[in-house]
C-alpha atoms as a PDB file:
ATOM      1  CA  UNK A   1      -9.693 -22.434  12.758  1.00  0.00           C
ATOM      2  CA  UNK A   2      -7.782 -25.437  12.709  1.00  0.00           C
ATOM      3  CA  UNK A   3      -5.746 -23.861   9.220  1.00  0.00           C
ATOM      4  CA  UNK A   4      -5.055 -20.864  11.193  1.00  0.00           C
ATOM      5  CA  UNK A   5      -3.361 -22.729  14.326  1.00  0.00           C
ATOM      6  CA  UNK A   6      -1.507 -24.639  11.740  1.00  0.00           C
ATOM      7  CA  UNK A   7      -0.065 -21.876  10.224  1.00  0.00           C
ATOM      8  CA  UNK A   8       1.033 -20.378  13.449  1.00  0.00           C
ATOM      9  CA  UNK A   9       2.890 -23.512  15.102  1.00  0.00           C
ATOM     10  CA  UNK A  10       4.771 -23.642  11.646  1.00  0.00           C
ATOM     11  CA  UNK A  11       5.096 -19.590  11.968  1.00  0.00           C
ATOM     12  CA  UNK A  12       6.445 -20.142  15.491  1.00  0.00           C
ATOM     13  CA  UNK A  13       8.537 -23.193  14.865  1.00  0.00           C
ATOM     14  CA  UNK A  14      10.508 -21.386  12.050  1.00  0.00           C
ATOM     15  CA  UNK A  15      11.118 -18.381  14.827  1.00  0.00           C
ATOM     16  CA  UNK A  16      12.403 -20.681  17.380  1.00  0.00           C
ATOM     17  CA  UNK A  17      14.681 -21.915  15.003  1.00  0.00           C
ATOM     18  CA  UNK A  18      15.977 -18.609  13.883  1.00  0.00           C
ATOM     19  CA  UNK A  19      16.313 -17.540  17.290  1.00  0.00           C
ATOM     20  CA  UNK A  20      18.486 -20.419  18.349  1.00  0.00           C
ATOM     21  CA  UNK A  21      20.816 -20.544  14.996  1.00  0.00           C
ATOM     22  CA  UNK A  22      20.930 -16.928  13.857  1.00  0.00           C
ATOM     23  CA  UNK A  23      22.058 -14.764  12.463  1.00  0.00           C
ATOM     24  CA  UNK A  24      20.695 -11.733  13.872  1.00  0.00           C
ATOM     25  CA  UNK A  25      18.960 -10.179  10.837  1.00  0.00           C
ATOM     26  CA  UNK A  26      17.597 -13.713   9.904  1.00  0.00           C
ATOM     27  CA  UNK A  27      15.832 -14.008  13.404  1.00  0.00           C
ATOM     28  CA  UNK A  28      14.712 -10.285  13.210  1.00  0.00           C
ATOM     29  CA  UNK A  29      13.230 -10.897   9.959  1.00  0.00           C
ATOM     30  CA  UNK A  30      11.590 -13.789  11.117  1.00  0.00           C
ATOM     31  CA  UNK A  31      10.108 -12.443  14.253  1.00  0.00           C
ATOM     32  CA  UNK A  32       8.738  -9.012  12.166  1.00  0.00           C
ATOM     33  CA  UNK A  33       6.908 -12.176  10.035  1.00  0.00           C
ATOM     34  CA  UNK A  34       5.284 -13.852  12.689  1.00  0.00           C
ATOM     35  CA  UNK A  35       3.917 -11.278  14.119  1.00  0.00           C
ATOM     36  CA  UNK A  36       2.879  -9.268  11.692  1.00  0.00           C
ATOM     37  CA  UNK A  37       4.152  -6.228  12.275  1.00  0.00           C
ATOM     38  CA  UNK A  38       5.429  -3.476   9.449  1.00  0.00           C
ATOM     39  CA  UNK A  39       8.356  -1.718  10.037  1.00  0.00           C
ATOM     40  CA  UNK A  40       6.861   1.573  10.522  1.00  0.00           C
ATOM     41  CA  UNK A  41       4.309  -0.293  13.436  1.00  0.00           C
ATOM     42  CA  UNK A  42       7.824  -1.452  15.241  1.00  0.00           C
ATOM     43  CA  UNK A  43       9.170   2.312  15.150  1.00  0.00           C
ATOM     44  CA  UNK A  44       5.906   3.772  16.835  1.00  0.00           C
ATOM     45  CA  UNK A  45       6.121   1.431  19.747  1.00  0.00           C
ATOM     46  CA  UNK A  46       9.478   2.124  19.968  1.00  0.00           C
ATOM     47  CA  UNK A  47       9.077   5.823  19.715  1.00  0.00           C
ATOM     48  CA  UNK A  48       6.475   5.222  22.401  1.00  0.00           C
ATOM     49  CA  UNK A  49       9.236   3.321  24.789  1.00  0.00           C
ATOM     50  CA  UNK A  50      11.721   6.281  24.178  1.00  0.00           C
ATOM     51  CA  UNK A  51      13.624   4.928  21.602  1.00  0.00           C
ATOM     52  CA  UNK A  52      13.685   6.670  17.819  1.00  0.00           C
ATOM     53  CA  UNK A  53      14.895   4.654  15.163  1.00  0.00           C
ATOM     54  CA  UNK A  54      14.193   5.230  11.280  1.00  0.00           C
ATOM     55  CA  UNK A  55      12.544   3.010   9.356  1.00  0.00           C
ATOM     56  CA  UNK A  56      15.298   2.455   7.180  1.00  0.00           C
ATOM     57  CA  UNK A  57      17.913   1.405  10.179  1.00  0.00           C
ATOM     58  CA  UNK A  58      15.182  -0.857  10.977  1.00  0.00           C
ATOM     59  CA  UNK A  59      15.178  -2.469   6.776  1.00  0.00           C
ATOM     60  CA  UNK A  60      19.411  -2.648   7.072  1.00  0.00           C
ATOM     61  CA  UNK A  61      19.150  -4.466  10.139  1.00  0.00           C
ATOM     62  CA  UNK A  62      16.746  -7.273   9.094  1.00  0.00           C
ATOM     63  CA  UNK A  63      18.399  -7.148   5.371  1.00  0.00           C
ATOM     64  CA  UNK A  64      21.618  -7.463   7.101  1.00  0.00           C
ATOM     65  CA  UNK A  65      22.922  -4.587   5.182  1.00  0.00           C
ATOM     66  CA  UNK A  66      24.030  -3.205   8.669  1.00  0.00           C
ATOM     67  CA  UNK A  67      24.334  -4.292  12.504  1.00  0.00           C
ATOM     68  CA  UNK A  68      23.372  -2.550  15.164  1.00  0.00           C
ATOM     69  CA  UNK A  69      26.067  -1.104  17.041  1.00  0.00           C
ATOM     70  CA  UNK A  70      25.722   1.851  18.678  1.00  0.00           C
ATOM     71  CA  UNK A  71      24.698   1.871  22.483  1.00  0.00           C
ATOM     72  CA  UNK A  72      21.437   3.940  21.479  1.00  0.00           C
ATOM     73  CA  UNK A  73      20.826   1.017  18.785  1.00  0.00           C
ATOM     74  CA  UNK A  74      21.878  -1.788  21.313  1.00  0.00           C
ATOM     75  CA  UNK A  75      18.829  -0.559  23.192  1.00  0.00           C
ATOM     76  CA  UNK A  76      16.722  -0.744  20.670  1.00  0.00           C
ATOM     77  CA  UNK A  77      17.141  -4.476  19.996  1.00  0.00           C
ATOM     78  CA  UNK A  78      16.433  -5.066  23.736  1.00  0.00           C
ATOM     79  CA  UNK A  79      13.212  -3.111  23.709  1.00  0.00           C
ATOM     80  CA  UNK A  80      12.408  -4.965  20.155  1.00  0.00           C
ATOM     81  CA  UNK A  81      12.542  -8.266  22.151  1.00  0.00           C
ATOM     82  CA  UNK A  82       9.415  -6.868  23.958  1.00  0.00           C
ATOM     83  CA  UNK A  83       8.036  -5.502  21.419  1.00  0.00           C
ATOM     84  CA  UNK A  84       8.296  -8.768  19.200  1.00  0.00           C
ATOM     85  CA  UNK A  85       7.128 -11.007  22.165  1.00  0.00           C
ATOM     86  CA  UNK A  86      10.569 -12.583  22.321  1.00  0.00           C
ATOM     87  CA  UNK A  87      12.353 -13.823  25.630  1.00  0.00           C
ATOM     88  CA  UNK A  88      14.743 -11.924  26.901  1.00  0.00           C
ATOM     89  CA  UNK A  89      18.440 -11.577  24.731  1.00  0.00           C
ATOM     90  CA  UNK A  90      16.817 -13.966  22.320  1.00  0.00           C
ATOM     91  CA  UNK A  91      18.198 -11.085  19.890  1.00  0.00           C
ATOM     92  CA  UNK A  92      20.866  -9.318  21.942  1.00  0.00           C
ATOM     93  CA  UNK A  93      22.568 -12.770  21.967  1.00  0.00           C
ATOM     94  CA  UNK A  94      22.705 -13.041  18.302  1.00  0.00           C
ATOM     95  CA  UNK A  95      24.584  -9.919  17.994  1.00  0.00           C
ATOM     96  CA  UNK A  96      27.689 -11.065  20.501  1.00  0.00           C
ATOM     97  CA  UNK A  97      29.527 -13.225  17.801  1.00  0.00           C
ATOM     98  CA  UNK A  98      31.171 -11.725  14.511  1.00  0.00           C
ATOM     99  CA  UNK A  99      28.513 -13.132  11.324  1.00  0.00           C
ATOM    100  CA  UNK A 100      30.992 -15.477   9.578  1.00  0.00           C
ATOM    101  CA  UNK A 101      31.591 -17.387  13.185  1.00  0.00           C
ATOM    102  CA  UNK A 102      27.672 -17.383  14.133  1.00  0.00           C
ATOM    103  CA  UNK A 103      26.326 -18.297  10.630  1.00  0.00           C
ATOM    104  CA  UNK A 104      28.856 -19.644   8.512  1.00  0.00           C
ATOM    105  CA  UNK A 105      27.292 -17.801   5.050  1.00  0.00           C
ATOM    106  CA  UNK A 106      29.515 -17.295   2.232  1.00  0.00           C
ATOM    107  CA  UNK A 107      29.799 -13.458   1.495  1.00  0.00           C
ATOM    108  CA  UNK A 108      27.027 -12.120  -0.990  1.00  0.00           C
ATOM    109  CA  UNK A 109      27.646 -12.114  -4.753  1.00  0.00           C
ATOM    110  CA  UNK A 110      27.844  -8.270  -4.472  1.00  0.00           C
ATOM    111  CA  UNK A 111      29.882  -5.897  -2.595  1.00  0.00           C
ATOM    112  CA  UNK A 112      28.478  -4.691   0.968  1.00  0.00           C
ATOM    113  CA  UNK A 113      29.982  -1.216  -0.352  1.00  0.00           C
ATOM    114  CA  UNK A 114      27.329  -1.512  -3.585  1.00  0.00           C
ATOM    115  CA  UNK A 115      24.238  -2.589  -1.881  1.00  0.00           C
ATOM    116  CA  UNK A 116      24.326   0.032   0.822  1.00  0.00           C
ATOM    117  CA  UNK A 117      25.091   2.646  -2.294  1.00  0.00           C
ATOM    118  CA  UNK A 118      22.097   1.001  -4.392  1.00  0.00           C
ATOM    119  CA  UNK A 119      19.631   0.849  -0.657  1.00  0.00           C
ATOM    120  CA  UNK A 120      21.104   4.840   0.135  1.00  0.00           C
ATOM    121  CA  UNK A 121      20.147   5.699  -3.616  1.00  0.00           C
ATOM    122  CA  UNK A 122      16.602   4.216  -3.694  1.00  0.00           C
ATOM    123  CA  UNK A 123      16.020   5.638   0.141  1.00  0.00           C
ATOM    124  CA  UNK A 124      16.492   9.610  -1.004  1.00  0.00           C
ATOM    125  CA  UNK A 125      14.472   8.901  -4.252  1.00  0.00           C
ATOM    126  CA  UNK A 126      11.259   7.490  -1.884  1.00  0.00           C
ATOM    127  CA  UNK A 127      11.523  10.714   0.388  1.00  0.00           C
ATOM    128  CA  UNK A 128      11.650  12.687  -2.735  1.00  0.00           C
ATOM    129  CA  UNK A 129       8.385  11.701  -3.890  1.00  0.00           C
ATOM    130  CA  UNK A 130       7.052  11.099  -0.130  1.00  0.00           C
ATOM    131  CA  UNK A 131       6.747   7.440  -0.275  1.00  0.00           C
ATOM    132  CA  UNK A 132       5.830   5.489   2.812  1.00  0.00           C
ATOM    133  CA  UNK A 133       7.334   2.756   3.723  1.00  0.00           C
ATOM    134  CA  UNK A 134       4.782   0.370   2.391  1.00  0.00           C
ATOM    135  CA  UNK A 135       2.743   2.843   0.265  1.00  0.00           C
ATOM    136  CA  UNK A 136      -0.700   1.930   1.884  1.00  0.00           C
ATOM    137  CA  UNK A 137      -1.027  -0.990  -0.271  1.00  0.00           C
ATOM    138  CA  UNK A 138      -0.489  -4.730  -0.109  1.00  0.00           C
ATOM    139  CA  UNK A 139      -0.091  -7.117  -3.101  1.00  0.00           C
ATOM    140  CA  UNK A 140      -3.053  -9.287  -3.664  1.00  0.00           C
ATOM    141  CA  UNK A 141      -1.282 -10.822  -7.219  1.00  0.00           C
ATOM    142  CA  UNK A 142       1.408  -9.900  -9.448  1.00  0.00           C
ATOM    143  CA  UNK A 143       1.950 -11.248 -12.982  1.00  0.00           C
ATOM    144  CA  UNK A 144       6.023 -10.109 -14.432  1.00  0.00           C
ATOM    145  CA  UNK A 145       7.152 -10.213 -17.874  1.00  0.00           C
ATOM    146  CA  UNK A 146      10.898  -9.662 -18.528  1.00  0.00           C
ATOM    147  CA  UNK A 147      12.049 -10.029 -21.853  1.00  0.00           C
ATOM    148  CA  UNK A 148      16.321 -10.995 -22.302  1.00  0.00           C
ATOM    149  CA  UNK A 149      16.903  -9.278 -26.067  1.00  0.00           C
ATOM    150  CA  UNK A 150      19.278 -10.634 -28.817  1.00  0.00           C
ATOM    151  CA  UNK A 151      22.142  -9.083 -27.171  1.00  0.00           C
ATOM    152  CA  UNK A 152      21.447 -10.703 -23.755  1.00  0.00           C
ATOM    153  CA  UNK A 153      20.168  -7.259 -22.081  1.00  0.00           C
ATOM    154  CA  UNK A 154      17.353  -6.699 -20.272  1.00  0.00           C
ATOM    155  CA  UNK A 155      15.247  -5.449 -22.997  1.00  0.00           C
ATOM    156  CA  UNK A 156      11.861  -4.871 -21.126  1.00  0.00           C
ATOM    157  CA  UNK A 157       9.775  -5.988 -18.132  1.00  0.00           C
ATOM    158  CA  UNK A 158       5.799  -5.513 -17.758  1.00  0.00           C
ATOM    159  CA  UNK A 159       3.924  -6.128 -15.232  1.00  0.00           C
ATOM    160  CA  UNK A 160       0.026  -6.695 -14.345  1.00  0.00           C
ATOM    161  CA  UNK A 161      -0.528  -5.908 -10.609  1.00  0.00           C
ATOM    162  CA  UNK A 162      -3.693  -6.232  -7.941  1.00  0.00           C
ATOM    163  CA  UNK A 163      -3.152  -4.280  -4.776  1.00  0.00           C
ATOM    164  CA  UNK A 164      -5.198  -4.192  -1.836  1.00  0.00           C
ATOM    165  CA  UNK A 165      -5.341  -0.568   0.192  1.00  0.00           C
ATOM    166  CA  UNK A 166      -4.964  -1.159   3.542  1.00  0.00           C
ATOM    167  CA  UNK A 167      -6.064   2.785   4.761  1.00  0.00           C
ATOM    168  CA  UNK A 168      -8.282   5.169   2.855  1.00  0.00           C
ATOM    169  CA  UNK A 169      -7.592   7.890   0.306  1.00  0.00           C
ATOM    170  CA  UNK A 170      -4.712   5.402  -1.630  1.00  0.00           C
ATOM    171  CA  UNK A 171      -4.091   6.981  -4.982  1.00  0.00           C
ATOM    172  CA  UNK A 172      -0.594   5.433  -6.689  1.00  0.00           C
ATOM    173  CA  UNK A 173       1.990   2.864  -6.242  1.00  0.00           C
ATOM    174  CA  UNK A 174       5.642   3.591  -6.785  1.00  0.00           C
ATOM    175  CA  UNK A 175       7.461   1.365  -8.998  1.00  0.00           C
ATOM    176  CA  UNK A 176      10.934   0.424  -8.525  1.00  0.00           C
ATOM    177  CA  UNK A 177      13.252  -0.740 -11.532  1.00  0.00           C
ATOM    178  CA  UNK A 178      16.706  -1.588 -10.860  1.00  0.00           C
ATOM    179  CA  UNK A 179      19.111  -2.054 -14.129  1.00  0.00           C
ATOM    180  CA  UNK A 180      21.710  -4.489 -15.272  1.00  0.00           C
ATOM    181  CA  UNK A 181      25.451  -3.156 -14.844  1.00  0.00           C
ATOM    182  CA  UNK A 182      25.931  -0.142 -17.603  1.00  0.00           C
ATOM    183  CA  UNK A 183      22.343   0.750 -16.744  1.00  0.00           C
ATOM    184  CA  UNK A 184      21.712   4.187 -17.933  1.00  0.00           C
ATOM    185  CA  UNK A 185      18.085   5.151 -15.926  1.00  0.00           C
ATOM    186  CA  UNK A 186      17.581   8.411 -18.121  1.00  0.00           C
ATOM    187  CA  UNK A 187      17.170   6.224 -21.037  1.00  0.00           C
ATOM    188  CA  UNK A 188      14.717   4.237 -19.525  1.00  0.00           C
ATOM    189  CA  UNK A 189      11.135   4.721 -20.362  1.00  0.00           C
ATOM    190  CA  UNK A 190       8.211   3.966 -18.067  1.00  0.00           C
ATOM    191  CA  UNK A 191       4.805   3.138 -19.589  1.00  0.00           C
ATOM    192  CA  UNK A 192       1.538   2.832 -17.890  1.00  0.00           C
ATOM    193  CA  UNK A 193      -0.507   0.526 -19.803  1.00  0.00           C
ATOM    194  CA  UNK A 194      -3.747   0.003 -17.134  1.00  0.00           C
ATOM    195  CA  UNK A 195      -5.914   2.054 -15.129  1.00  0.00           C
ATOM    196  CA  UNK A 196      -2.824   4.446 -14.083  1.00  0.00           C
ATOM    197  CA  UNK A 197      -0.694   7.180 -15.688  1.00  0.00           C
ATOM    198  CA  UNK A 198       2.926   8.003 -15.338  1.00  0.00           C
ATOM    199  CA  UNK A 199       3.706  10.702 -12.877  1.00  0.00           C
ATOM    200  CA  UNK A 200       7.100  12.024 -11.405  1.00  0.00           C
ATOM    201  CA  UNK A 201       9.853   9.926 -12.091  1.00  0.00           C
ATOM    202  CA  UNK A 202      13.403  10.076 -10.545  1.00  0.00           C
ATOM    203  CA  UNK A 203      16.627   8.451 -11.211  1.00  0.00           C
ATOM    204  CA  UNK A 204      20.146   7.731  -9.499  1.00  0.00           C
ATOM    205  CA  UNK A 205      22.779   7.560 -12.489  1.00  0.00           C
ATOM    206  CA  UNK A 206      25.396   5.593 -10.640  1.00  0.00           C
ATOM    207  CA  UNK A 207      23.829   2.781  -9.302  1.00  0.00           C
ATOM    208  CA  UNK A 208      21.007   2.651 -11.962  1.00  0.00           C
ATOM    209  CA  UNK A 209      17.956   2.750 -10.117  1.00  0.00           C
ATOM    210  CA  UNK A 210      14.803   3.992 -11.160  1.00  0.00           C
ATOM    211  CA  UNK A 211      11.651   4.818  -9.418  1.00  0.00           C
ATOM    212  CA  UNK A 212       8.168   5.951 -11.103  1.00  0.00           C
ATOM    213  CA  UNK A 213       5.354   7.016  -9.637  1.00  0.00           C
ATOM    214  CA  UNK A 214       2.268   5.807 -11.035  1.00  0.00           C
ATOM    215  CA  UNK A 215      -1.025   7.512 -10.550  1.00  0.00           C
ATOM    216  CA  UNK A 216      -4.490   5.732 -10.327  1.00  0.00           C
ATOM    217  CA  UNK A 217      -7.830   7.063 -11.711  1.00  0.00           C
ATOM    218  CA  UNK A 218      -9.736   6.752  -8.150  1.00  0.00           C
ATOM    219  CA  UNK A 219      -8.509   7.258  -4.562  1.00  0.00           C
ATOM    220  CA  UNK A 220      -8.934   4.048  -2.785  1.00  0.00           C
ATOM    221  CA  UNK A 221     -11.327   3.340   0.482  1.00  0.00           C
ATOM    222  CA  UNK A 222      -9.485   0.729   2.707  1.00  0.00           C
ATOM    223  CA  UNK A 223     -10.000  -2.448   1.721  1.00  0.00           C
ATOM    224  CA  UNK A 224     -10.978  -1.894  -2.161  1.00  0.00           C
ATOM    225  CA  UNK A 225      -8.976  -3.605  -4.479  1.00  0.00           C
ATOM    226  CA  UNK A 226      -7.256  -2.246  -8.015  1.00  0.00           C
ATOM    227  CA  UNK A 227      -5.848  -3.872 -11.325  1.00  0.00           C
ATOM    228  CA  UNK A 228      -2.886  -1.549 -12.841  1.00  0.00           C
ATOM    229  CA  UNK A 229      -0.739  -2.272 -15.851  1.00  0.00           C
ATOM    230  CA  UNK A 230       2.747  -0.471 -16.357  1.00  0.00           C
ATOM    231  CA  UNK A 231       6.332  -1.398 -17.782  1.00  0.00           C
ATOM    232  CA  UNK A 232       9.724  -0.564 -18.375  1.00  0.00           C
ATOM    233  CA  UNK A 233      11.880  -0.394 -21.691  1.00  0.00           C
ATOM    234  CA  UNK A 234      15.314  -0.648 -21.285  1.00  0.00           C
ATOM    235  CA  UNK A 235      18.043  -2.177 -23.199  1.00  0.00           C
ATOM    236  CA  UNK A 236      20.630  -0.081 -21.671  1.00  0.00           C
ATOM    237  CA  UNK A 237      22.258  -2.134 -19.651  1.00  0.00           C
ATOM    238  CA  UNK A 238      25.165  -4.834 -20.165  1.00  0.00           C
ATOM    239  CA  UNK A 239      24.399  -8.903 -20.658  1.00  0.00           C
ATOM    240  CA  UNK A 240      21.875  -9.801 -18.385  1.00  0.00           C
ATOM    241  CA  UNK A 241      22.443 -13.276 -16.078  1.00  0.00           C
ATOM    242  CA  UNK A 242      19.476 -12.731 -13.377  1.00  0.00           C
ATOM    243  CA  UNK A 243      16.334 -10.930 -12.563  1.00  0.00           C
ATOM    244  CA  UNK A 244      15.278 -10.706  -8.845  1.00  0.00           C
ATOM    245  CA  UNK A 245      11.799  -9.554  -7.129  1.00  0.00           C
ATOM    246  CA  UNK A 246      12.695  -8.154  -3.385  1.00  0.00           C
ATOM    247  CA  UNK A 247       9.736  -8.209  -0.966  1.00  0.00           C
ATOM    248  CA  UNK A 248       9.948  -6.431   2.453  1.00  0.00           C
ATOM    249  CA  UNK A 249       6.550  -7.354   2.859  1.00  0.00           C
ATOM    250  CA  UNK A 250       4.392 -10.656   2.900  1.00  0.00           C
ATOM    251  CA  UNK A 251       1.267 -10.657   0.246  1.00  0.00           C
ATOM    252  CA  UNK A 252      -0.176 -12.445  -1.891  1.00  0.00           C
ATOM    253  CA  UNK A 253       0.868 -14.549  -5.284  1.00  0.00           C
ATOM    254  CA  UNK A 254       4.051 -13.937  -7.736  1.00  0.00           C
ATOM    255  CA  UNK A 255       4.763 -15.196 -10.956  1.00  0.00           C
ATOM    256  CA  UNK A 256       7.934 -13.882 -12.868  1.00  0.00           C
ATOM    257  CA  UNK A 257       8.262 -14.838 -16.451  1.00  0.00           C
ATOM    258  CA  UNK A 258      11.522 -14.749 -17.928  1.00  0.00           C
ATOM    259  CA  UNK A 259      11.655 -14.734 -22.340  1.00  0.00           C
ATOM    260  CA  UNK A 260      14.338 -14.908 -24.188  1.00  0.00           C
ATOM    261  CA  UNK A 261      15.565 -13.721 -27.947  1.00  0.00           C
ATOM    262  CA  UNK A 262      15.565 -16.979 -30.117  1.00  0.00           C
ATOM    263  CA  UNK A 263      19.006 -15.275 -31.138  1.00  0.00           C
ATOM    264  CA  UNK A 264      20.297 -15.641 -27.829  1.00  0.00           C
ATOM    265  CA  UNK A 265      18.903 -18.529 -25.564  1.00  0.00           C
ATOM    266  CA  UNK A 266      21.247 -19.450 -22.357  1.00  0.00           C
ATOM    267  CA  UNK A 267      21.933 -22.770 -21.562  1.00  0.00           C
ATOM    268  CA  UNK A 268      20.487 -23.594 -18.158  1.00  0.00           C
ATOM    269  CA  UNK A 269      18.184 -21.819 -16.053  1.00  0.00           C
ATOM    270  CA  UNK A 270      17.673 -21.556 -12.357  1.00  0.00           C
ATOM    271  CA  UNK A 271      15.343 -20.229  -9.637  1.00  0.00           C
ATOM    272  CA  UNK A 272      16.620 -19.140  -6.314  1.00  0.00           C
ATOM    273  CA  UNK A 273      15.606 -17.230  -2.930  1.00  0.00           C
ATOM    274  CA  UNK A 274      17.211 -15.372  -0.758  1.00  0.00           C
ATOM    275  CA  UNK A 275      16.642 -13.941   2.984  1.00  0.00           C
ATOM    276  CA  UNK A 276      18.178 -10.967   2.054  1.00  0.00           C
ATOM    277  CA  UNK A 277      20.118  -9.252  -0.310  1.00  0.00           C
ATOM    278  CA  UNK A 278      23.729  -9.948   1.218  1.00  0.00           C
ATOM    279  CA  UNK A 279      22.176 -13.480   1.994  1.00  0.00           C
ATOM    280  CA  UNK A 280      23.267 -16.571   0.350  1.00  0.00           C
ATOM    281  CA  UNK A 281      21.168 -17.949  -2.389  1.00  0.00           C
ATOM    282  CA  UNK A 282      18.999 -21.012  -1.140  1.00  0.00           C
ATOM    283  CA  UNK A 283      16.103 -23.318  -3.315  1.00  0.00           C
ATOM    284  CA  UNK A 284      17.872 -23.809  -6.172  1.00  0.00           C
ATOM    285  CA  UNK A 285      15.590 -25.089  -8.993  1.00  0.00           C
ATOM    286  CA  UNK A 286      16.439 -26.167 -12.366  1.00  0.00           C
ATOM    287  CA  UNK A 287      13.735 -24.512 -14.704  1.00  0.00           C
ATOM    288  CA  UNK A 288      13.745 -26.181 -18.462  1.00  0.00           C
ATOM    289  CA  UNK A 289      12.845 -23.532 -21.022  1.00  0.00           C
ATOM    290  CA  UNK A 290       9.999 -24.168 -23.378  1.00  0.00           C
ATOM    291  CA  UNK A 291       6.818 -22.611 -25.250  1.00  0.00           C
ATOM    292  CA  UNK A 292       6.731 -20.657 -28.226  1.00  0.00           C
ATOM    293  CA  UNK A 293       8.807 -17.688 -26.620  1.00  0.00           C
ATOM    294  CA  UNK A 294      11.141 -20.140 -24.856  1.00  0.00           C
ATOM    295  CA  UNK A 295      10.688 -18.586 -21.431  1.00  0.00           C
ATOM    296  CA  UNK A 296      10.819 -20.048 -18.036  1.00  0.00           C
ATOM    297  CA  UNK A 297       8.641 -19.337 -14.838  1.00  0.00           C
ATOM    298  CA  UNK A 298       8.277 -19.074 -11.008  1.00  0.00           C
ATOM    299  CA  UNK A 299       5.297 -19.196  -9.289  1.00  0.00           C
ATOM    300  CA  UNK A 300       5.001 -18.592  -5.432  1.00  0.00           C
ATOM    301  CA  UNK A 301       1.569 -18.517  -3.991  1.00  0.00           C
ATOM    302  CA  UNK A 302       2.226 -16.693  -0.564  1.00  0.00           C
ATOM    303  CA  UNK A 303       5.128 -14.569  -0.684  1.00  0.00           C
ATOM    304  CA  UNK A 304       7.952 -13.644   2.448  1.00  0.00           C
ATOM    305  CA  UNK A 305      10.107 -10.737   3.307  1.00  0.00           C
ATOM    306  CA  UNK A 306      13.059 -11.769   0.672  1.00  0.00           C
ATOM    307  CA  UNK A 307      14.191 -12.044  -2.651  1.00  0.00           C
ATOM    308  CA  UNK A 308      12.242 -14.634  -5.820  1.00  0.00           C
ATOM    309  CA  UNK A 309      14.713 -14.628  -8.725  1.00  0.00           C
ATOM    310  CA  UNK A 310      15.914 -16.244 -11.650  1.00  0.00           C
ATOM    311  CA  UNK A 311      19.451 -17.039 -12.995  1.00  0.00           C
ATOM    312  CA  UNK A 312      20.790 -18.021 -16.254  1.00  0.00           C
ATOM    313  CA  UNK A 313      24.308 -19.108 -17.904  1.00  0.00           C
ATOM    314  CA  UNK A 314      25.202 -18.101 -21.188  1.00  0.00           C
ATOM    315  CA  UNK A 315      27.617 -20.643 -21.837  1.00  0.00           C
END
């Protein structure tokens, strides 16, 4: 018990001081993480105060992809204040102040224009093969493999995944893979190497994102556990500086392991987080490379809502 309280004073302490310093999708994200709540939890009880919002505006929003502006959206935040146990305006307060004069961030590293292409792209592949928000499954651990080839690209990434169901009759997990810059995704081959088999896949040319459905040999009960294998083989892309993980939910452990070509080996390596994907890059790490396959590594044992990457520089 004592653990538990511990956990929620620092849970609480790190939502009072997003509430009081902002910005507004910093806070919201914060508040969804103390309480608990999945996105698609928040839109029922707000479709049950008389307020429909999609489950996507709700991702933008604590991304910061997108603000709410709209009078019908405006509501929403005050009715998420309730919802989210919050004192009143604690988020409607947030909003009153342009970003860059609330929060001070630099601008992201990529173009608002691109990541709300990249989020629209990867939004109309998950409705075409019906993907909830959260696919009925939570991460229990999750073991990445990405290999840099002698030309700097991404050559592959593997992966060796537990998941948890968290509602009966669970039978696949949708993979996501998002290329480097030149990315051609109908080049890119899936391959399920564990327990699971490759089922419909779907691609979006321009912004090079890739999504796979992968199929498991048993449906799940709720609660039962499940050990998958699968990869990607690119190589399509252009030189590779950076792989990222993006979570919009919190689970269990991550460890990404980044190899490189003993043809091509960068010169200094990095870890980083980030709140969001327009968010500025925070716990920067320098990571030595070493080991037979000169690689580096992240481990986090509890993962956030966010983004766990790594960065290299080539010269």
């Amino acid at each position: 018990m004592r653990q538990t309280r511990t956990r929620t004073d620092v849970a609480e302490t790190e939502l009072a001081q997003a509430l009081r310093t902002g910005p507004f999708h910093h806070a919201l994200r914060t508040a969804l993480s103390a309480r608990g709540l999945a996105l698609h939890r928040v839109q029922h009880r707000l479709a049950q105060r008389g307020v429909r919002v999609g489950v996507t505006s709700l991702s933008y929003w604590q991304q910061g992809a997108r603000r709410p502006r709209r009078p019908e959206s405006l509501r929403a935040v005050r009715l998420l204040e309730d919802v989210l146990e919050l004192p009143a305006h604690a988020l409607t307060r947030l909003l009153e102040q342009p970003p860059a004069e609330r929060s001070g961030e630099r601008p992201p590293s990529r173009s608002y224009r691109s990541l709300v292409e990249e989020s629209r792209a990867l939004e109309r592949l998950l409705a075409e093969l019906e993907a909830p928000p959260d696919g009925g499954l939570h991460t229990v651990c999750h073991l990445e493999r990405v290999l840099i080839g002698s030309e700097r690209e991404m050559r592959s990434r593997d992966s060796q995944h537990v998941v948890r169901a968290h509602r009966d009759g669970v039978d696949r997990y949708i993979a996501i893979h998002h290329g480097d810059p030149g990315c051609d995704p109908s080049r890119v081959v899936v391959r399920a190497t564990e327990n699971c088999r490759v089922g419909r896949v779907r691609w979006h040319a321009r912004s090079g994102v890739l999504v796979a459905e992968l199929l498991f040999d048993a449906r799940l009960r709720c609660g039962e556990t499940y050990v998958l294998g699968y990869g990607f083989d690119d190589g399509t892309g252009g030189p590779s500086s950076e792989y990222v993980r993006g979570f919009s939910f919190a689970g269990g452990q991550y460890v990404l392991q980044v190899r490189f070509d003993a043809a091509a080996l960068p010169v200094r390596c990095h870890r980083f987080t980030r709140t969001s994907a327009a968010g500025p890059r925070c716990g920067r790490q320098e990571l030595t490379l070493a080991g037979r396959h000169r690689g580096v590594h992240v481990v986090e044992q509890g993962v956030r809502p966010g983004i766990v990457g790594i960065a290299w520089d080539w010269a």
